[in-house]
Protein backbone atom coordinates (compact mmCIF):
# COMPACT_ATOMS: atom_id res chain seq x y z
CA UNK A 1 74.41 61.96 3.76
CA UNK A 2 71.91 63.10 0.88
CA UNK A 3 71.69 66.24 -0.05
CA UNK A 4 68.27 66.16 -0.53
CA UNK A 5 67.83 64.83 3.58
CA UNK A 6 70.07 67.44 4.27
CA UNK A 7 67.69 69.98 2.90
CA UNK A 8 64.36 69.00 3.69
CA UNK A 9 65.80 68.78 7.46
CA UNK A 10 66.83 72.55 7.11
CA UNK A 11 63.24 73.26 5.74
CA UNK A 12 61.60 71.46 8.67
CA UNK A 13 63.40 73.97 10.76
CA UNK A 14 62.72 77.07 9.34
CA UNK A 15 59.33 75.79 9.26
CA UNK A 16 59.05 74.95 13.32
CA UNK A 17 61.20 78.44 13.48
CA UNK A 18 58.69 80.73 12.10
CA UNK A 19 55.73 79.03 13.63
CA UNK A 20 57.43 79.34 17.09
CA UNK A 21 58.15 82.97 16.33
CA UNK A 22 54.69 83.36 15.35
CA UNK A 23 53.04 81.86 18.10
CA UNK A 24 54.24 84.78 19.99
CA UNK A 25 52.59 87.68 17.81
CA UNK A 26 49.73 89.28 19.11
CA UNK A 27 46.98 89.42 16.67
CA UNK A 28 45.23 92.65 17.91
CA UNK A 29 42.68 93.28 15.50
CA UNK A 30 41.11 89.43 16.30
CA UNK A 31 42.13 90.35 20.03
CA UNK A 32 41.29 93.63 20.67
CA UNK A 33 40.52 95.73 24.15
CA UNK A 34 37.63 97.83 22.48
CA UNK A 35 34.42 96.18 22.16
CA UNK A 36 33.17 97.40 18.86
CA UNK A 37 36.69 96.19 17.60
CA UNK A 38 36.15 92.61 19.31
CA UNK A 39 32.68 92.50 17.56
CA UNK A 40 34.31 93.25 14.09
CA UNK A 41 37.45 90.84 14.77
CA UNK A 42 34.38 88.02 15.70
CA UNK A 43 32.76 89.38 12.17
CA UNK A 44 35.69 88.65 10.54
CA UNK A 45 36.50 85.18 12.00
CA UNK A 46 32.83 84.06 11.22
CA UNK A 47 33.00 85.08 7.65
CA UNK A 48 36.37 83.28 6.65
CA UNK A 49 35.19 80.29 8.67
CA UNK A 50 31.75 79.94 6.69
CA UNK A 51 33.85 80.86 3.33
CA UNK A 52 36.58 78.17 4.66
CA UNK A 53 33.49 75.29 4.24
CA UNK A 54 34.31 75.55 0.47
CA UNK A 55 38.26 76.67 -0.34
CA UNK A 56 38.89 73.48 2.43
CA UNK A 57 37.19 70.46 0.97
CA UNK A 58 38.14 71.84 -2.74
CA UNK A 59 41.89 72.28 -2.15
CA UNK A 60 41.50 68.65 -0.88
CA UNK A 61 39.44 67.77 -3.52
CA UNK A 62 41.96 68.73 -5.87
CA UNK A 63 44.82 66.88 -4.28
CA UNK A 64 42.92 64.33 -4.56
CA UNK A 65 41.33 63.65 -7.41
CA UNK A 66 45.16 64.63 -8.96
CA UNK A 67 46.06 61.57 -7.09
CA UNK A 68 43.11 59.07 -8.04
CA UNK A 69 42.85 60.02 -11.14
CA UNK A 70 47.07 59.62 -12.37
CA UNK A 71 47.88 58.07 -15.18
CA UNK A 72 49.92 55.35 -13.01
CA UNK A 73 46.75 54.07 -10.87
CA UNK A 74 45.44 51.83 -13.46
CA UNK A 75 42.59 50.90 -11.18
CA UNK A 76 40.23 54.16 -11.54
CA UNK A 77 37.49 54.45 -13.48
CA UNK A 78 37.81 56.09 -17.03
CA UNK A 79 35.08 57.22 -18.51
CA UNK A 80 35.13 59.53 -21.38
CA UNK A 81 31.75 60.17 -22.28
CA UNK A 82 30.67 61.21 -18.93
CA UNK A 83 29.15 64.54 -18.77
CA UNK A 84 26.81 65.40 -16.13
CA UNK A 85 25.63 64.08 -12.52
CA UNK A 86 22.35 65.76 -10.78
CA UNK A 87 23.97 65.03 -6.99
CA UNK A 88 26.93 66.34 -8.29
CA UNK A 89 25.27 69.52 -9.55
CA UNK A 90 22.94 69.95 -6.17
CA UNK A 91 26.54 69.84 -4.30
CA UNK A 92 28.80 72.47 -6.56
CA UNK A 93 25.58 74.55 -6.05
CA UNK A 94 23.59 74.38 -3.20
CA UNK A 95 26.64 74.48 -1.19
CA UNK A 96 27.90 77.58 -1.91
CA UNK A 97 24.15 79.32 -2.05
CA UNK A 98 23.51 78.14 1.46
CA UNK A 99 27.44 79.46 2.70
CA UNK A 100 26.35 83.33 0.50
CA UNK A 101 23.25 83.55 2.26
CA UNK A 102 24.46 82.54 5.36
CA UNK A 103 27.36 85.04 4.47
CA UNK A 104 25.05 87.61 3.68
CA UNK A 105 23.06 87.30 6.43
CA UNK A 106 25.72 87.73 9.07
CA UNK A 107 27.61 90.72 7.42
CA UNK A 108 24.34 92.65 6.44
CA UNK A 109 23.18 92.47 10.43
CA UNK A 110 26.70 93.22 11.50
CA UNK A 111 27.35 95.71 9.27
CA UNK A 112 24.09 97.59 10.39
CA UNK A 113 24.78 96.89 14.22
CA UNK A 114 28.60 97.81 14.14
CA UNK A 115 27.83 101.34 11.79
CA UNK A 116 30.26 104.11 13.08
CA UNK A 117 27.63 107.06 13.07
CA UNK A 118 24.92 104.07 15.31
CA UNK A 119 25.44 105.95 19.13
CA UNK A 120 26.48 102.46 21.30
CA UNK A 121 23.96 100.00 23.13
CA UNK A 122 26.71 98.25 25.06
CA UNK A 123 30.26 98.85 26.14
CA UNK A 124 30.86 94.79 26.28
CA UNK A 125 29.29 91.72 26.45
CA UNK A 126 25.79 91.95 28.83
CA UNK A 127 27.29 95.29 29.46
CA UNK A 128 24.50 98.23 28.53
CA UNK A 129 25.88 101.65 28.54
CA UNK A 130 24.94 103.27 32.34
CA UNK A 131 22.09 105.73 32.09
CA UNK A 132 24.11 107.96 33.66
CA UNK A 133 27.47 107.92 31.91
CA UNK A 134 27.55 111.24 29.63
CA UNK A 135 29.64 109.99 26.34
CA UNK A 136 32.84 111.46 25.82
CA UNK A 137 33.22 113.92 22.73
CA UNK A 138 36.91 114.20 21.05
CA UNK A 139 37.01 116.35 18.09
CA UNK A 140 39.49 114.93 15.90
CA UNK A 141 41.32 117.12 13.00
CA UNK A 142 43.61 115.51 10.59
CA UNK A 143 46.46 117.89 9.87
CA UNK A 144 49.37 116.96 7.59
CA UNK A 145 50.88 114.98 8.98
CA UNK A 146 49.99 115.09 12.40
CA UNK A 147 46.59 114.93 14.68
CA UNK A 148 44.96 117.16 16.44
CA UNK A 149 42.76 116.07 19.45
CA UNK A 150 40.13 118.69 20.85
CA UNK A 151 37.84 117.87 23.92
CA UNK A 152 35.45 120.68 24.32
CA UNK A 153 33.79 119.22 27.47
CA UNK A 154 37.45 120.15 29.33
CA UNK A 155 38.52 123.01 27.06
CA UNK A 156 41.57 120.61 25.96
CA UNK A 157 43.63 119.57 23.34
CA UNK A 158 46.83 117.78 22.60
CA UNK A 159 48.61 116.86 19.67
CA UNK A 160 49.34 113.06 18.63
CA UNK A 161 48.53 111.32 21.68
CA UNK A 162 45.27 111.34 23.60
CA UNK A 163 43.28 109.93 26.34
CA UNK A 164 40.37 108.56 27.35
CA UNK A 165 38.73 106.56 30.13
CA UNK A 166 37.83 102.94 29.85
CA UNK A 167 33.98 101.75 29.87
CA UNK A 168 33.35 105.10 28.75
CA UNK A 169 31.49 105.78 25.30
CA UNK A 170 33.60 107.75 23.12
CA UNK A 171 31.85 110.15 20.39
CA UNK A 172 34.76 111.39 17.86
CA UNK A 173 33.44 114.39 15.48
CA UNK A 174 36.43 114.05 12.51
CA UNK A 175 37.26 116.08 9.90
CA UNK A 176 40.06 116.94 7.88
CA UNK A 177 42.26 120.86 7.12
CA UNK A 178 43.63 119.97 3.61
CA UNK A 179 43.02 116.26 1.86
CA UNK A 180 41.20 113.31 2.85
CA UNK A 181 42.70 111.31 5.54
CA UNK A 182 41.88 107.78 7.75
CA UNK A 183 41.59 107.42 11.13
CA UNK A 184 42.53 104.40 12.80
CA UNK A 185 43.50 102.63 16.58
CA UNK A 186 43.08 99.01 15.61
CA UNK A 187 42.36 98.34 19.26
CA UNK A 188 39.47 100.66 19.52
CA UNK A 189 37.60 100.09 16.17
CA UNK A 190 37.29 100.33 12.20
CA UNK A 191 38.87 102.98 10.00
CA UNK A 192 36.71 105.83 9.14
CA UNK A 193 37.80 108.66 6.47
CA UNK A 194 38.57 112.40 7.19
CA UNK A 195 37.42 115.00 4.82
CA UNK A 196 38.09 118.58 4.52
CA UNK A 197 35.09 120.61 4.92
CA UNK A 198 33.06 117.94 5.81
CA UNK A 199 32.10 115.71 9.34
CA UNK A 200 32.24 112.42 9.91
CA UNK A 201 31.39 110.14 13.46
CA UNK A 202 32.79 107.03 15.12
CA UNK A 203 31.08 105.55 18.64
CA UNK A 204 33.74 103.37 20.00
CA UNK A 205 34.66 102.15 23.81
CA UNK A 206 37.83 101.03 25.10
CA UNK A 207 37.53 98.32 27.88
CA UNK A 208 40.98 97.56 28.98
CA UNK A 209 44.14 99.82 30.36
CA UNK A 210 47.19 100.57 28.26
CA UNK A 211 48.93 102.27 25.70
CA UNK A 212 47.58 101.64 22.26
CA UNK A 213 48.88 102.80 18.62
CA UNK A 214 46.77 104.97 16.19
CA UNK A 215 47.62 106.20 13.11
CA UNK A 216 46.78 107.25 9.01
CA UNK A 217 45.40 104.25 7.39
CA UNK A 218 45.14 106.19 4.35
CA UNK A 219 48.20 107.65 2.08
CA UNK A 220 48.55 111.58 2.20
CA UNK A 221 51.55 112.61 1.33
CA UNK A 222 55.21 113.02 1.98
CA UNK A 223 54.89 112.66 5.73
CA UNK A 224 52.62 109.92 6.20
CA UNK A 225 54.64 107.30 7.46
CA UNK A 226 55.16 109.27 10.67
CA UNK A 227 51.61 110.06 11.23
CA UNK A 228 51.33 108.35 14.00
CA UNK A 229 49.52 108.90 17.79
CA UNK A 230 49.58 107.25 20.73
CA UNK A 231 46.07 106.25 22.58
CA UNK A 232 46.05 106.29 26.17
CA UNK A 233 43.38 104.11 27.66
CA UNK A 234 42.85 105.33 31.48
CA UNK A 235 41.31 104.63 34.76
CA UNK A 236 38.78 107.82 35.44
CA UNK A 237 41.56 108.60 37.84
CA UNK A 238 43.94 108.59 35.50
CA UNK A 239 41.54 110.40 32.38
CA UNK A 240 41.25 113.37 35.14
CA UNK A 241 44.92 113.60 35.74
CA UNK A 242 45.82 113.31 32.22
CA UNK A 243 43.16 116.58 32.02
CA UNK A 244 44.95 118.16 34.54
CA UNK A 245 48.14 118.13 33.28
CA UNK A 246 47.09 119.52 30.27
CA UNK A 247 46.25 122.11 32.02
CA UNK A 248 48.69 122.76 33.51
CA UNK A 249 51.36 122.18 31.13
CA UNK A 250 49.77 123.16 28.05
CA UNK A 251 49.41 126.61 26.59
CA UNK A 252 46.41 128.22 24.63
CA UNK A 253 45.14 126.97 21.26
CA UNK A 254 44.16 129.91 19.89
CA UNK A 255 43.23 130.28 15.93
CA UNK A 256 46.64 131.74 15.06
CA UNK A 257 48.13 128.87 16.80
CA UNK A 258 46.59 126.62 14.86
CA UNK A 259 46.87 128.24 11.07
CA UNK A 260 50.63 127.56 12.46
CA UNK A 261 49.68 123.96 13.20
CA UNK A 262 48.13 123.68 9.83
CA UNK A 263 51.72 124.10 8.35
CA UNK A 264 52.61 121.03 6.84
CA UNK A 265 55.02 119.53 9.17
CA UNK A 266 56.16 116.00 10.36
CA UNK A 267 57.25 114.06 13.42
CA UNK A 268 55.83 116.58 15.61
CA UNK A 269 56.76 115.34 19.12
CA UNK A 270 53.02 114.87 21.13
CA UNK A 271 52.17 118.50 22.96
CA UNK A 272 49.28 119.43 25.16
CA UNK A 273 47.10 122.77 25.12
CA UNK A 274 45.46 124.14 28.28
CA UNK A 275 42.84 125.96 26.54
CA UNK A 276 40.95 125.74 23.01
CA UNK A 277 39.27 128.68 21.37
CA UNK A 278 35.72 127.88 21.13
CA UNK A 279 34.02 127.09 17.97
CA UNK A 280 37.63 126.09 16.59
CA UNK A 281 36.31 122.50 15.35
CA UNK A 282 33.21 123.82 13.36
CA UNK A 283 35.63 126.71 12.00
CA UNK A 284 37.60 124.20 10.57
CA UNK A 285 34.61 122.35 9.20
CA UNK A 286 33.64 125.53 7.72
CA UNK A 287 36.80 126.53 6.49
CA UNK A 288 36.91 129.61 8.11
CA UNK A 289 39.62 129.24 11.35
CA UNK A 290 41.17 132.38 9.59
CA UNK A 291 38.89 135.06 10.41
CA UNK A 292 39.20 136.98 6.75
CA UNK A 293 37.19 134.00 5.23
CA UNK A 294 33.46 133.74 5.18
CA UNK A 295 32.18 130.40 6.49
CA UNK A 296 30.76 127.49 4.09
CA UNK A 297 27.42 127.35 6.62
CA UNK A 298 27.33 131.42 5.74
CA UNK A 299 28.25 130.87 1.98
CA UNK A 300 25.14 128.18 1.76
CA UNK A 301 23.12 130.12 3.86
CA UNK A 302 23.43 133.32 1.34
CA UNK A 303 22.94 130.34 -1.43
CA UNK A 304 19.66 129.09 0.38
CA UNK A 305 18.20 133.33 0.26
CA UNK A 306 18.76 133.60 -3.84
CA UNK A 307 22.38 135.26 -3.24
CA UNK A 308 23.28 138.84 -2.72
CA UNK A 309 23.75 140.06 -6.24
CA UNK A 310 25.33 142.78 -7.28
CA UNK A 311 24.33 144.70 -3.88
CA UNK A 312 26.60 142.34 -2.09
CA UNK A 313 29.84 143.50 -4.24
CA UNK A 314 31.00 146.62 -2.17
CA UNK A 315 31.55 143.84 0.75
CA UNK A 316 34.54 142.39 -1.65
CA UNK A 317 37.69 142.57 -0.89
CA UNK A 318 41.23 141.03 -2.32
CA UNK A 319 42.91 138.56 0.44
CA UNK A 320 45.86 139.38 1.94
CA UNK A 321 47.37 136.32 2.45
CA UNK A 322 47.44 133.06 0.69
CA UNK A 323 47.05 132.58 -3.07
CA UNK A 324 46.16 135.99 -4.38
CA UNK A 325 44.67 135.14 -7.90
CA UNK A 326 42.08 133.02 -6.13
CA UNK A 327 39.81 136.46 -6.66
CA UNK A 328 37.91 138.31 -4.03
CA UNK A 329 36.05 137.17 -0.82
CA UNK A 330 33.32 138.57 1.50
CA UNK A 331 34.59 139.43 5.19
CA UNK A 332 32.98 137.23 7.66
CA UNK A 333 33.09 140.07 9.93
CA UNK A 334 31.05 142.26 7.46
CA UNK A 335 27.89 139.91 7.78
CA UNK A 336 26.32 136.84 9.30
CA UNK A 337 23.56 134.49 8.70
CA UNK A 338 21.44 136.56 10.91
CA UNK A 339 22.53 139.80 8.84
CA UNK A 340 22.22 137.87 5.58
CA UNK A 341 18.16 137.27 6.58
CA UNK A 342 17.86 140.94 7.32
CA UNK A 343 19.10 141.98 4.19
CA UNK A 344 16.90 139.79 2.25
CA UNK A 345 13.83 141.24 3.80
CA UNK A 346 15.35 144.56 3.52
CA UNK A 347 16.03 143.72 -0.65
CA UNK A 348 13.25 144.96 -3.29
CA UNK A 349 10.93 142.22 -3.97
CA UNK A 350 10.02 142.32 -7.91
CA UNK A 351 6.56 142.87 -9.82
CA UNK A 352 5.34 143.06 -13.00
CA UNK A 353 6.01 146.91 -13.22
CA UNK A 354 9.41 146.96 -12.01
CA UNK A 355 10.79 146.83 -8.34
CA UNK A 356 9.32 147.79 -4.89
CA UNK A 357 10.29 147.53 -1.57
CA UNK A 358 8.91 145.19 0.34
């Protein structure tokens, strides 16, 4: 027997092998169970298809034309001199105009509709969003290398997993305690970043029961690799038993708890917390979780007023923990935004002649 039958037979098989293996795989961003996901995965599909118009005919075009045109086939036409065809032209252009604003079209409407920060119209297809379904708000704080989960609606939180029912709207507030960080359940919806000291949104919807994987889509480190969460989508029977064994398993997620959390640290087995100190999110935001700092929104607020000056330097003091050199810091405890005002009205106001109080 050839060696050469002998190997395209063994070719043919590896061939039917991997496409039976492959017929198999599920392909969850094109077949998601979250609608905004579904609507991106039918983005996607529509754009390759209308860019497929072109790559198809001109991979066949090549073939083609390499096959015509050989130096064997005696038959086709040689000509030289030839150098220019106005069909020709109206089809290697037109073509490919009509496909980029056809193209452009479809991702600039899409792109618009499916924005993270746009609230939902719909949690499926003909499906409005109830007037009376309240969305659900998950605070979301990526920690290296782990998640944090907060829902301040319950007073919850958990730690790489969490929950929530399906055909309910879904409002995640993210943010980020050290560098900048991706979010991402390919099931649910689109990445969307994490930065320290700053907020960003996602509306999403899950519409179908199960256990779903989230994780970093963006590289942070030693540890990122195993920054991984698991996304329970519930019945509401199921979202309020999920609550209440939080609550009753969990224990209290105070602000030391959580400079703890902060600690770099990876594989951290999922954990639940019965209770959340309030305001823990925006502290985070704000940089301020440890009580010794003063706030960004109090920092810009002070910034808005003109400063302080050098009244404001007896509130200085050196930190005791942390990096030492980075200089001194106002206690947060020693004023407010509210105290900041009254200061200001309190400070001299200048004149021509000098300084008088106001």
């Amino acid at each position: 027997m050839p060696m050469s039958f002998v190997r395209k037979t063994l070719q043919a098989a590896a061939a039917m092998s991997a496409a039976s293996m492959l017929s198999g795989c599920n392909l969850l961003v094109l077949n998601p169970a979250g609608d905004i996901a579904a609507r991106q995965g039918h983005l996607i599909v529509v754009a390759t298809v209308l860019m497929l118009i072109v790559i198809v005919p001109v991979i066949a075009l090549t073939f083609w034309f390499a096959w015509r045109y050989r130096a064997a086939n005696t038959r086709a036409t040689y000509k030289p001199d030839w150098d220019h065809s106005t069909q020709l032209e109206l089809v290697i252009w037109g073509v490919p105009l009509l496909i980029i604003i056809a193209l452009g079209a479809v991702t600039w409407i899409g792109t618009h509709l499916l924005d993270p920060y746009r609230p939902l119209g719909r949690i499926g297809e003909g499906r409005p969003v109830p007037a009376d379904v309240k969305p659900l708000e998950v605070q979301v704080v990526a920690l290296d290398w782990k998640w944090l989960f907060v829902y301040p609606e319950y007073g919850v939180a958990s730690v790489n997993q969490m929950a929530a029912p399906v055909d309910r709207p879904v409002t995640f507030r993210l943010t980020s305690s050290s560098t900048m960080n991706a979010f991402y359940v390919p099931a649910l919806a689109g990445m969307i970043y994490t930065m320290p000291a700053m907020e960003t949104k996602l509306h999403a919807v899950m519409n179908k029961e199960g256990e779903y994987e989230g994780f970093s889509s963006h590289y942070s480190g030693e540890g990122f690799s195993h920054m991984r969460f698991r996304f329970h989508a519930l019945s509401d029977q199921g979202f309020e038993r999920w609550i209440a064994e939080a609550r009753k398993e969990g224990k209290a997620l105070t602000r030391a708890e959580y400079l703890q959390l902060e600690v770099p640290s990876s594989r951290e087995p999922a954990r639940l917390y019965a209770s959340v100190d309030p305001g823990l999110f925006d502290a985070v935001v704000n940089r301020c979780v440890d009580t010794d700092r003063l706030c960004m929104d109090q920092m810009m607020a002070y910034d808005a007023m003109g400063g302080r000056g050098l009244d404001g330097s007896g509130a200085l003091q050196r930190p005791r923990r942390g990096n030492l050199a980075a200089g001194p810091f106002v206690r947060s405890d020693l004023c407010t935004v509210e105290t900041a005002r009254a200061a200001d009205r309190m400070s001299p106001v200048p004149t021509a002649g000098g300084l008088k109080a106001p």
